[in-house]
C-alpha atoms as a PDB file:
ATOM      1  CA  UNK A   1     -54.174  20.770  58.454  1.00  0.00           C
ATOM      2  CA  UNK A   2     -51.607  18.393  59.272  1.00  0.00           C
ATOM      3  CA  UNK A   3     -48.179  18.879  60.870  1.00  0.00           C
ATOM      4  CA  UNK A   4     -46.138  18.367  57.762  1.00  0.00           C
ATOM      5  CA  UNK A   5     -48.430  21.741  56.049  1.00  0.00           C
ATOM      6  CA  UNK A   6     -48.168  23.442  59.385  1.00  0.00           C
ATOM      7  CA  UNK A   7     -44.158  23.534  59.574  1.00  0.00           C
ATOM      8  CA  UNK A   8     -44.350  24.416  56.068  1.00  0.00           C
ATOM      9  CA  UNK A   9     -46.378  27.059  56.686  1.00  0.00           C
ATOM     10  CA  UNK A  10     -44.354  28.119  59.882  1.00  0.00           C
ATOM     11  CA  UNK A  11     -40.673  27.717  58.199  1.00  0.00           C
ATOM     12  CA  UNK A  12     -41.572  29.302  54.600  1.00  0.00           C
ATOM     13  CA  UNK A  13     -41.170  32.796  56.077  1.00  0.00           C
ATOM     14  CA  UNK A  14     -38.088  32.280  57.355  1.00  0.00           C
ATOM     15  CA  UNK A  15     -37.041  30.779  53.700  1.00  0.00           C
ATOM     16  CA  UNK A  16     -38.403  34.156  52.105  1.00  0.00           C
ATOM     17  CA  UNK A  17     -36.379  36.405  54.176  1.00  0.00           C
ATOM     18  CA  UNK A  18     -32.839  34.629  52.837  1.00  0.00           C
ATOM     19  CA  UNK A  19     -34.019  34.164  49.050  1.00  0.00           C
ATOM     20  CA  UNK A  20     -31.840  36.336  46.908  1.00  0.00           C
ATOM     21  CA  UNK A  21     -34.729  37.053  43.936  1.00  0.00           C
ATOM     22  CA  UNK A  22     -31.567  38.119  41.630  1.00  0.00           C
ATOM     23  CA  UNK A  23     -29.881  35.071  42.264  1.00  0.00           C
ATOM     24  CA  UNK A  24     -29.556  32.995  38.749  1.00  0.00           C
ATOM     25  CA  UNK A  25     -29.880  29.249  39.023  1.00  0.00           C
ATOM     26  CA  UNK A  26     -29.860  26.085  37.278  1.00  0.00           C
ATOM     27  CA  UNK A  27     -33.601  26.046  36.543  1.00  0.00           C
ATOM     28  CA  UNK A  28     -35.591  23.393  34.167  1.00  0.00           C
ATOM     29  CA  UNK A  29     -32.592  23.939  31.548  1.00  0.00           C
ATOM     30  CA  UNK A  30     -29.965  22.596  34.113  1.00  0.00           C
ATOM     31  CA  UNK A  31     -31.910  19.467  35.552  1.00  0.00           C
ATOM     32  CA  UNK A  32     -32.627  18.435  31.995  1.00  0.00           C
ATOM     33  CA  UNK A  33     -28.719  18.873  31.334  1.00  0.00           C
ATOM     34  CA  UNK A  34     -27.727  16.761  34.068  1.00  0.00           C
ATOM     35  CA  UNK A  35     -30.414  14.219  33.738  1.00  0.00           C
ATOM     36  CA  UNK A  36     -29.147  13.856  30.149  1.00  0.00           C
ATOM     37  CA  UNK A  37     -25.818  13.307  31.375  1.00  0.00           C
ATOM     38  CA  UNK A  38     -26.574  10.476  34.144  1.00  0.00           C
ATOM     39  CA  UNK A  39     -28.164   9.271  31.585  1.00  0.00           C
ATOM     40  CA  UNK A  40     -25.393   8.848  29.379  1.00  0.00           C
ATOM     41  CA  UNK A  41     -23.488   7.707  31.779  1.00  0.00           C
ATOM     42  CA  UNK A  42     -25.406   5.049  33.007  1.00  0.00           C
ATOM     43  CA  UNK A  43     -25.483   3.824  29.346  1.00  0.00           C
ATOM     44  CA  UNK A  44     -21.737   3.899  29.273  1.00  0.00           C
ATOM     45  CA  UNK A  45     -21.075   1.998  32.231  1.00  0.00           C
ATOM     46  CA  UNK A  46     -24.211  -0.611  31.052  1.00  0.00           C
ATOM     47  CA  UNK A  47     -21.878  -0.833  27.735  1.00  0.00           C
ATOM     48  CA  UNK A  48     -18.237  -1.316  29.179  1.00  0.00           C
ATOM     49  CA  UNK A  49     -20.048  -3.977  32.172  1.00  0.00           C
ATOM     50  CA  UNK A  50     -21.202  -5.898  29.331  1.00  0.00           C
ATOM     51  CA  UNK A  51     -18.316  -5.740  26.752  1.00  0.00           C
ATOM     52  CA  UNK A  52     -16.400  -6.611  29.760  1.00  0.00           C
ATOM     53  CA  UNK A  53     -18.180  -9.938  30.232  1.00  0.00           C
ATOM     54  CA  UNK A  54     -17.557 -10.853  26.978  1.00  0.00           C
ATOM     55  CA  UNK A  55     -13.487 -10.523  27.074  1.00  0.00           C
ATOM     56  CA  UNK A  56     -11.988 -14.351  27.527  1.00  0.00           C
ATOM     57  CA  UNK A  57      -8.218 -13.576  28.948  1.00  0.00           C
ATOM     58  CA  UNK A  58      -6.292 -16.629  29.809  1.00  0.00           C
ATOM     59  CA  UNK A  59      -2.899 -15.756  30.920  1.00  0.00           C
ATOM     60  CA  UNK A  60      -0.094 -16.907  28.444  1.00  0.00           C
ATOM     61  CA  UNK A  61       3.041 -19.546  30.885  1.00  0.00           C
ATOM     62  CA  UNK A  62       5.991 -18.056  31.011  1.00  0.00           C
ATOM     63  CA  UNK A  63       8.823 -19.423  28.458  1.00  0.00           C
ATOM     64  CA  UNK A  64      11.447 -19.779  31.713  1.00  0.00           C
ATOM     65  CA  UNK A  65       9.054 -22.194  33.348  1.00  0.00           C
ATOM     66  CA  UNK A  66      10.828 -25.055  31.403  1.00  0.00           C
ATOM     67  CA  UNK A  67      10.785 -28.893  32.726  1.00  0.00           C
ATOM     68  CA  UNK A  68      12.975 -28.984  36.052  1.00  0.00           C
ATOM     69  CA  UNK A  69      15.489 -31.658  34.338  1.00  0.00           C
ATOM     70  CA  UNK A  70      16.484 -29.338  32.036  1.00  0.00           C
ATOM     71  CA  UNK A  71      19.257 -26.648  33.251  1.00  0.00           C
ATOM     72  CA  UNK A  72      18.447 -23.337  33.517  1.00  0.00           C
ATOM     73  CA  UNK A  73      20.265 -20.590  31.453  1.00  0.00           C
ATOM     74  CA  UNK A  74      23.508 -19.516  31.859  1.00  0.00           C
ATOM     75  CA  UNK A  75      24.319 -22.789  34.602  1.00  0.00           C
ATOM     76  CA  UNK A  76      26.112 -25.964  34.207  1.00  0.00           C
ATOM     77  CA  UNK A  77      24.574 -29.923  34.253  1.00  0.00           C
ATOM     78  CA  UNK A  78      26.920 -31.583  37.374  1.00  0.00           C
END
């Protein structure tokens, strides 16, 4: 036997005396759930990453950045 079967077989007793046999859990129902879901996910984030790539955004220049000759609003040419 080797040492990883031999701790096995040493700490599955222990494990035994603190399993609740009326305790309900997740089972095959509830991985296949959550794998669904990652799944999904995964796909959405895939989807936005690319659609993301794709957007071209070039910021617009501000009107008030006029040529420095011309006054500003509201002031008056010396």
């Amino acid at each position: 036997m080797s040492a990883t079967h031999e701790a096995i077989a040493q700490l599955l007793p222990l494990a035994g005396d603190t399993f609740d046999k009326n305790k309900v859990t997740p089972g095959l129902l509830g991985f296949v759930v959550f794998a669904a879901l990652a799944l999904g996910v995964w796909g959405l984030m895939k989807s936005m990453s690319r659609h993301m790539g794709r957007v071209d955004f070039k910021e617009a220049p501000e009107p008030a950045a006029a040529p420095a000759s011309a006054p500003a609003e509201g002031t008056r040419a010396p």
